[in-house]
N, C-alpha and C. Protein backbone atom coordinates (compact mmCIF):
# COMPACT_ATOMS: atom_id res chain seq x y z
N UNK A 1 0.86 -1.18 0.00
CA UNK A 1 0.00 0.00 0.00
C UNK A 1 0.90 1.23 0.00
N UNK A 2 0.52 2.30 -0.57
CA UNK A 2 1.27 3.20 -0.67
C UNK A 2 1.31 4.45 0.28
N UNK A 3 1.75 5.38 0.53
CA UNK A 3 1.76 6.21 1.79
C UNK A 3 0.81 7.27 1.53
N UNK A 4 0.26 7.94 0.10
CA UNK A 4 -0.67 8.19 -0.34
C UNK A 4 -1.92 7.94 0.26
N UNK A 5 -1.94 6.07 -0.35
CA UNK A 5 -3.10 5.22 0.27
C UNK A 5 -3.37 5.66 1.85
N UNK A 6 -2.49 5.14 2.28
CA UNK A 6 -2.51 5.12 3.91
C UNK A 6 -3.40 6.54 4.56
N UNK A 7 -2.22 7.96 4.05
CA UNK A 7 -2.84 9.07 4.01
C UNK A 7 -4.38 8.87 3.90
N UNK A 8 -5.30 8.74 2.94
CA UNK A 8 -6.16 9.42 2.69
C UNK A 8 -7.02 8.70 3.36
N UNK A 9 -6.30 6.82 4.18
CA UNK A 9 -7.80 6.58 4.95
C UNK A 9 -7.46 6.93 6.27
N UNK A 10 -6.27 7.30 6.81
CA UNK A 10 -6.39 7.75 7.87
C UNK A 10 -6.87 9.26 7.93
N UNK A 11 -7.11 10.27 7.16
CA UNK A 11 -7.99 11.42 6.94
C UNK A 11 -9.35 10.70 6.69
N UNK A 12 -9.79 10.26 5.95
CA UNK A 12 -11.58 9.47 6.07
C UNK A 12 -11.70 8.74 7.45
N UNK A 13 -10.77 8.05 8.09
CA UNK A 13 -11.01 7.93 8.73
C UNK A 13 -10.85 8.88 10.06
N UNK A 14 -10.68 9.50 10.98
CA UNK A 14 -10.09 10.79 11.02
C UNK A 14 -11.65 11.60 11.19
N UNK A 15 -12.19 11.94 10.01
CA UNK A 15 -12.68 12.45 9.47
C UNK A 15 -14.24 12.32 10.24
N UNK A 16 -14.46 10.65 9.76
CA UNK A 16 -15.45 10.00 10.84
C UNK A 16 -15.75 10.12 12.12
N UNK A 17 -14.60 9.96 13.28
CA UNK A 17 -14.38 9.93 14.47
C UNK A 17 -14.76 11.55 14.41
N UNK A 18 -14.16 12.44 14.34
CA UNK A 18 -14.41 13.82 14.65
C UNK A 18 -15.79 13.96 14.38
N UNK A 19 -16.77 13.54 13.06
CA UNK A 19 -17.97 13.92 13.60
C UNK A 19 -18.89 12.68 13.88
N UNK A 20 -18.10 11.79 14.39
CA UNK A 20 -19.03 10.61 15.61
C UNK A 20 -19.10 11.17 16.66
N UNK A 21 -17.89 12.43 17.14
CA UNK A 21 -18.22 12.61 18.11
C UNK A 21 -18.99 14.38 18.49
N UNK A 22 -18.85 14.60 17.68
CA UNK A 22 -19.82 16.00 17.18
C UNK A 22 -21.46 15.36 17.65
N UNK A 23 -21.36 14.07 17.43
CA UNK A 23 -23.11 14.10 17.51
C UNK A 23 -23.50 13.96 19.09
N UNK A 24 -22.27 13.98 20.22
CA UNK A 24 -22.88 13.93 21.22
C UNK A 24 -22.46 15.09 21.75
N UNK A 25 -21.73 15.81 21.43
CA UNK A 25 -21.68 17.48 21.17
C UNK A 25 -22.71 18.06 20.65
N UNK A 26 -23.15 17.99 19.77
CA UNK A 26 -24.02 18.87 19.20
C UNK A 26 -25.63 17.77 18.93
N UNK A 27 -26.15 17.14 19.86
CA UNK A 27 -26.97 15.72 19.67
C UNK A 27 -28.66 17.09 18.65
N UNK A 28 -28.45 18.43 19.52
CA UNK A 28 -29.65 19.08 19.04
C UNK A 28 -29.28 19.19 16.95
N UNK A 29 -27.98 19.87 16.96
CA UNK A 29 -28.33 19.77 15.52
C UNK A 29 -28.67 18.68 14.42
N UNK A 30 -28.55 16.98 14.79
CA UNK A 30 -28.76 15.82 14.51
C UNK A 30 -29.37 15.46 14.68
N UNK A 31 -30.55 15.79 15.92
CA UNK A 31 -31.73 15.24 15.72
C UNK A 31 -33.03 16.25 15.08
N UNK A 32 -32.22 17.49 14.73
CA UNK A 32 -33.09 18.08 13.65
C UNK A 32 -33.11 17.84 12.40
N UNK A 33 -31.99 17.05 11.79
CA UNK A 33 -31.82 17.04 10.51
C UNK A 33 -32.54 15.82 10.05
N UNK A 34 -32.94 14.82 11.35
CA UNK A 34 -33.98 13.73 10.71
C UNK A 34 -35.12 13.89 10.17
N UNK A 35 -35.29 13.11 9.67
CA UNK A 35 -36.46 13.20 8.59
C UNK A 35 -37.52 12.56 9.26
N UNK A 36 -38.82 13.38 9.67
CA UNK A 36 -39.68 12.94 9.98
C UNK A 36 -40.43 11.93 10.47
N UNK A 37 -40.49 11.21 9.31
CA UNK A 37 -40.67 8.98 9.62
C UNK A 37 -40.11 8.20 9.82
N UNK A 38 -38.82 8.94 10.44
CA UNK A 38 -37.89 8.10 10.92
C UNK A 38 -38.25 8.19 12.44
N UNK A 39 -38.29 6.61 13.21
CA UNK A 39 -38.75 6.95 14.81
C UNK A 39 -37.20 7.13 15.36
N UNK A 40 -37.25 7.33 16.94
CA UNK A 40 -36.56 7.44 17.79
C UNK A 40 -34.74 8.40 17.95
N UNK A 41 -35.71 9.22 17.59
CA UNK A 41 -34.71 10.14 16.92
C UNK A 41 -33.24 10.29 17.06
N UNK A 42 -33.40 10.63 18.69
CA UNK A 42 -32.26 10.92 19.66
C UNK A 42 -31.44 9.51 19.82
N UNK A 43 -32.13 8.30 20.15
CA UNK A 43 -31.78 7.03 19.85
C UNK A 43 -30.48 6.70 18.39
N UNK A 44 -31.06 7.14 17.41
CA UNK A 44 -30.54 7.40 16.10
C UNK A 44 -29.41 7.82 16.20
N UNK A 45 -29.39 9.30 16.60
CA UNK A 45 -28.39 10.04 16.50
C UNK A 45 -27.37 9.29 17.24
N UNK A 46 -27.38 9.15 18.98
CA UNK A 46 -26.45 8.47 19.45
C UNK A 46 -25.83 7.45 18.84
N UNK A 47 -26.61 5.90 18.15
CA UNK A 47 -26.07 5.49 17.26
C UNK A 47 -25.50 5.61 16.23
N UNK A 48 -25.61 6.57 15.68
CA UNK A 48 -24.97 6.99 14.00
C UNK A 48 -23.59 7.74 14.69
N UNK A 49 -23.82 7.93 16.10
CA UNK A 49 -22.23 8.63 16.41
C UNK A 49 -21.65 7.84 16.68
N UNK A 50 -21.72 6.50 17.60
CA UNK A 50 -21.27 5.13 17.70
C UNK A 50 -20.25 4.77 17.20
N UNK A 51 -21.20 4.53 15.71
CA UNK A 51 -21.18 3.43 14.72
C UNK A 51 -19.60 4.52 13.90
N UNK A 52 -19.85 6.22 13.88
CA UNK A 52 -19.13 6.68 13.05
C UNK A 52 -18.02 6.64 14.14
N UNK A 53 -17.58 7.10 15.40
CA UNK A 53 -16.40 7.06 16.17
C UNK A 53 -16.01 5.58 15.83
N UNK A 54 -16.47 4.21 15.84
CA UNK A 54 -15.89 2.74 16.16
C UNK A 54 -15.59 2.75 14.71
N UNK A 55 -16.49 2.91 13.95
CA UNK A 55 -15.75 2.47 12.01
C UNK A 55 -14.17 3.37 12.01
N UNK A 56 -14.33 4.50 12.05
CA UNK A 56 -13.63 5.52 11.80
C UNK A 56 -11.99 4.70 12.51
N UNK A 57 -12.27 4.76 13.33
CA UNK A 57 -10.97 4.15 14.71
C UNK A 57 -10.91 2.67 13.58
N UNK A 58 -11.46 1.93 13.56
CA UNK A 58 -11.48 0.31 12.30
C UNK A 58 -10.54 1.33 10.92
N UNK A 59 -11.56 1.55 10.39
CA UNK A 59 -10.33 2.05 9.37
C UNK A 59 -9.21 2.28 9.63
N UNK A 60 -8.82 2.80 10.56
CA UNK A 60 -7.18 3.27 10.96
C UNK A 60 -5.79 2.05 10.35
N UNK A 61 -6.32 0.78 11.06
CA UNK A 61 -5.10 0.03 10.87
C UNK A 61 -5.51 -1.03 9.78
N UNK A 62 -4.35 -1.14 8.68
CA UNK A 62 -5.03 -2.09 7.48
C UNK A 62 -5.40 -3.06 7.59
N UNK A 63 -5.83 -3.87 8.55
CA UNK A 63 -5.97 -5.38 9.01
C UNK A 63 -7.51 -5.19 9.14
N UNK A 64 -8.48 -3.73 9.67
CA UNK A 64 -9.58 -4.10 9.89
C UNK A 64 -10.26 -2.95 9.15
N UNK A 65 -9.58 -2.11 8.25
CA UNK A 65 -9.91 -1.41 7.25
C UNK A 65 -10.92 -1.84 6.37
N UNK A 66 -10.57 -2.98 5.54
CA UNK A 66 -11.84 -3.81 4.78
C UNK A 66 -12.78 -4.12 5.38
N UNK A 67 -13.22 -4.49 6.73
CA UNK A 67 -13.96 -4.42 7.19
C UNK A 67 -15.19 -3.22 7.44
N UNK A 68 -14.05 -1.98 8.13
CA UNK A 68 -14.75 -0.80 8.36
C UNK A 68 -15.06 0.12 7.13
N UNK A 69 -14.53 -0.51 6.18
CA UNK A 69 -15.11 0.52 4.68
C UNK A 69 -16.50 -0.11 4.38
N UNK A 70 -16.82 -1.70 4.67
CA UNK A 70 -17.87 -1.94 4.60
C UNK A 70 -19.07 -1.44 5.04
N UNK A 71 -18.97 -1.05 6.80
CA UNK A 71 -18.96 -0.49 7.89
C UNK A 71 -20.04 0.91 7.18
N UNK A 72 -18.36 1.57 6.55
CA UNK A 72 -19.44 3.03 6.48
C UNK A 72 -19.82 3.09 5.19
N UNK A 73 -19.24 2.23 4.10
CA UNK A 73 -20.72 2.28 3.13
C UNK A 73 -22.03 2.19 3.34
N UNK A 74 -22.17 1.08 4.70
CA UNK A 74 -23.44 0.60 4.76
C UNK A 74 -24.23 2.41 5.62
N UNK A 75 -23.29 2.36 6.51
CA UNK A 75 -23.45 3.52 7.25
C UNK A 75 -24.01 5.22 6.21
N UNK A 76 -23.06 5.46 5.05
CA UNK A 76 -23.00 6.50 4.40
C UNK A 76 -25.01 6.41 3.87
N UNK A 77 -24.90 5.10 3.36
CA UNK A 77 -26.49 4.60 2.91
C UNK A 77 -27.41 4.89 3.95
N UNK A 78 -26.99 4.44 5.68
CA UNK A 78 -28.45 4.67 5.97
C UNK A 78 -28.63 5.88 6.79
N UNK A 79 -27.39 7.27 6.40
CA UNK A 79 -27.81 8.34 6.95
C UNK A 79 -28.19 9.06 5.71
N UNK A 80 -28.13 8.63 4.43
CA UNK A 80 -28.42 9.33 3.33
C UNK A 80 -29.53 10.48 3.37
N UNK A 81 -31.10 9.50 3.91
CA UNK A 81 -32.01 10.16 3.84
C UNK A 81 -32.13 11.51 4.59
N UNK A 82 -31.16 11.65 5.56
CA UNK A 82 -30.86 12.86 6.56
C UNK A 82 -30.65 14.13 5.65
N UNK A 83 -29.58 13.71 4.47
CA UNK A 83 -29.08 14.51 3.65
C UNK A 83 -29.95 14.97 2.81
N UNK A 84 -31.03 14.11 2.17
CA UNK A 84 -31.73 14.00 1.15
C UNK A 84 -33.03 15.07 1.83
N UNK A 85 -33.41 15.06 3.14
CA UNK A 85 -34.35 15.60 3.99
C UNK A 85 -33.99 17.51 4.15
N UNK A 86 -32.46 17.31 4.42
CA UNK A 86 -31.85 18.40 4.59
C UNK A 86 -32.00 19.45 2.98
N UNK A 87 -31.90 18.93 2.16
CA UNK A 87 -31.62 19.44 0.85
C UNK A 87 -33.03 19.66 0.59
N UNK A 88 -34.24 19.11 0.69
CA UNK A 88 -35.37 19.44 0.22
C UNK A 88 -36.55 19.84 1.17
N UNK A 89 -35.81 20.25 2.25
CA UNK A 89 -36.15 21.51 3.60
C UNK A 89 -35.32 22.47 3.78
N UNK A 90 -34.60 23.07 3.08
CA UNK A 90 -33.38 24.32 3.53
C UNK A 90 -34.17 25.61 4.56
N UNK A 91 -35.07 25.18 4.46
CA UNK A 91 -35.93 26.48 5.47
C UNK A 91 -35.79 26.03 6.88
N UNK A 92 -35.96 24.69 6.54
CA UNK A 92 -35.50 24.19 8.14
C UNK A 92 -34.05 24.23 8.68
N UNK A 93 -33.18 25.00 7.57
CA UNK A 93 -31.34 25.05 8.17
C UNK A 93 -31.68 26.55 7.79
N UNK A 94 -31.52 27.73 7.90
CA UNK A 94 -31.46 28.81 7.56
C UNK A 94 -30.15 29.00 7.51
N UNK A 95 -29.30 28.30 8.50
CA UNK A 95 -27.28 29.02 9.04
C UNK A 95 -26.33 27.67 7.61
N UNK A 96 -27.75 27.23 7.40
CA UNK A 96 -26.15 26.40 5.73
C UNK A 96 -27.39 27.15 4.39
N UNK A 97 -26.44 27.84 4.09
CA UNK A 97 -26.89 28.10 2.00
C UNK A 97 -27.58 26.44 1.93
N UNK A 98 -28.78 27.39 0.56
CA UNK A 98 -29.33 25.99 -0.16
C UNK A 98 -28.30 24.99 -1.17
N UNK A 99 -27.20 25.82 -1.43
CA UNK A 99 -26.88 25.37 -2.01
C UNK A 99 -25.68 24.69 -1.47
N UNK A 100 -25.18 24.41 -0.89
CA UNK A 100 -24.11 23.44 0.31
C UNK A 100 -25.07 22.19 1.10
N UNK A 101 -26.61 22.56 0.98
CA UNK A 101 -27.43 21.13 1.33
C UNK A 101 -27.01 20.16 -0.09
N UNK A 102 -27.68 21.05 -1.36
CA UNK A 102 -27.46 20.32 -2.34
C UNK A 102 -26.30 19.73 -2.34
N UNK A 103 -25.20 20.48 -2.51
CA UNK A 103 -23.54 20.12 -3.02
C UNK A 103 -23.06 18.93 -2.31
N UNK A 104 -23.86 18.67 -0.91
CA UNK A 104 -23.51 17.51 -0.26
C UNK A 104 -24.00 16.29 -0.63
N UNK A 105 -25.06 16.21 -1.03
CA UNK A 105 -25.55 14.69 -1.61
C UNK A 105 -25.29 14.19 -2.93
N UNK A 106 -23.91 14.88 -3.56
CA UNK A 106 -23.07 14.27 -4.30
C UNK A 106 -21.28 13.76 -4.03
N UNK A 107 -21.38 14.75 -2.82
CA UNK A 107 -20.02 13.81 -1.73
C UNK A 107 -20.49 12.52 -0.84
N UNK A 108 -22.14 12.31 -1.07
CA UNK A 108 -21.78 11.01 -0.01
C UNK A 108 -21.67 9.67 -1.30
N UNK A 109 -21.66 9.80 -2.19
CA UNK A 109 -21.52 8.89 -3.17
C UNK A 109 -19.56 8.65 -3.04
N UNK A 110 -19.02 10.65 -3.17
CA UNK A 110 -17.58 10.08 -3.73
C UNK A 110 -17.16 9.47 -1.67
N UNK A 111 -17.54 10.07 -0.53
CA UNK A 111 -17.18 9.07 0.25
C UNK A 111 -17.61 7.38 0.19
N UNK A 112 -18.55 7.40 -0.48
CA UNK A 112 -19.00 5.61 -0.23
C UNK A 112 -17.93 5.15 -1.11
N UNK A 113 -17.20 5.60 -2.08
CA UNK A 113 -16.25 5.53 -3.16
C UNK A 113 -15.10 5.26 -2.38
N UNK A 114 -15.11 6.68 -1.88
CA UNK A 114 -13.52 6.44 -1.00
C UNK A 114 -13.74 4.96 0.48
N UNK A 115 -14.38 4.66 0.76
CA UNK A 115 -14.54 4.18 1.92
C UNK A 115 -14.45 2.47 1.52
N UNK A 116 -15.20 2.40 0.15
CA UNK A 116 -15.68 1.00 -0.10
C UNK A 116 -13.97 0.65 -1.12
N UNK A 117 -13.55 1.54 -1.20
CA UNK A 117 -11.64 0.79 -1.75
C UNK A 117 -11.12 0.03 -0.96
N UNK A 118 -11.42 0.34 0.56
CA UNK A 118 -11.13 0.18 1.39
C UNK A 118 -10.98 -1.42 1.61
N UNK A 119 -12.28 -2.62 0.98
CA UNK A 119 -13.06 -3.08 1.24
C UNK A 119 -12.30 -4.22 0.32
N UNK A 120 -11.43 -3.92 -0.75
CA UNK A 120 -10.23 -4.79 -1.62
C UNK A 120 -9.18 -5.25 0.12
N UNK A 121 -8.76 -6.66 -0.63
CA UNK A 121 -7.37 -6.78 0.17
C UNK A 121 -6.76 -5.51 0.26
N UNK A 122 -5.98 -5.20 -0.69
CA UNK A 122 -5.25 -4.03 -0.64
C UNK A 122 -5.11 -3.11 0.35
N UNK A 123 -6.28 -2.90 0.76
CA UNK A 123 -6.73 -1.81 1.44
C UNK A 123 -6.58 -0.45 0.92
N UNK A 124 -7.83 -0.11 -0.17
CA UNK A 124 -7.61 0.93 -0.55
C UNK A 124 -6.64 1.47 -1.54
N UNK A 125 -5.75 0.86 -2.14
CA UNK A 125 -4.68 1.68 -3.09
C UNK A 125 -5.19 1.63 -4.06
């Protein structure tokens, strides 16, 4: 693997952990951004911070990397609708532009990208 490689999942990963743990910092702005029909809101949130601090820390070392890219593909998928909720309510964020809701629900594709390389032996290169 190359030092490149290495680099960019320890930044994704990195990346994760810092806002796994934002959500029990900030649990009010995360459980606003759910989408309606989704139950147990606060429940949610705590988990989706969990799941993003423990993957995030997995990615780190290449032995359980393939694992944790699996991890937050599956993960990137089932906070999608948050994003998708966020982008087609911007009245409900007034402090993010409409247009940075949008611009984001075409980075969770290139993270499921970056995350699921991960997911080769290789780990990622």
């Amino acid at each position: 693997m190359t030092r490149v490689a290495v680099v960019r999942r320890w930044v994704l990963g990195l990346a994760f952990v810092a806002a796994g743990v934002n959500h029990f910092v900030q649990p009010d702005f995360y459980t606003r951004i759910m989408p309606p029909w989704l139950p147990w809101h606060a429940e949610l949130v705590l988990l989706s911070g969990v799941a993003e601090v423990a993957l995030g820390l997995l990615a780190l070392p290449s032995r359980t990397a393939p694992a944790a890219g699996w991890g937050l593909v599956a993960l990137l998928v089932a906070v999608f609708p948050a994003n998708v909720h966020m982008a087609l309510h911007p009245e409900l964020f007034p402090e993010i532009p409409a247009w940075v809701l949008l611009a984001r629900l075409p980075f969770q594709g290139v993270f499921m990208w970056w995350a699921y390389r991960w997911t080769r032996p290789a780990g990622g290169t």
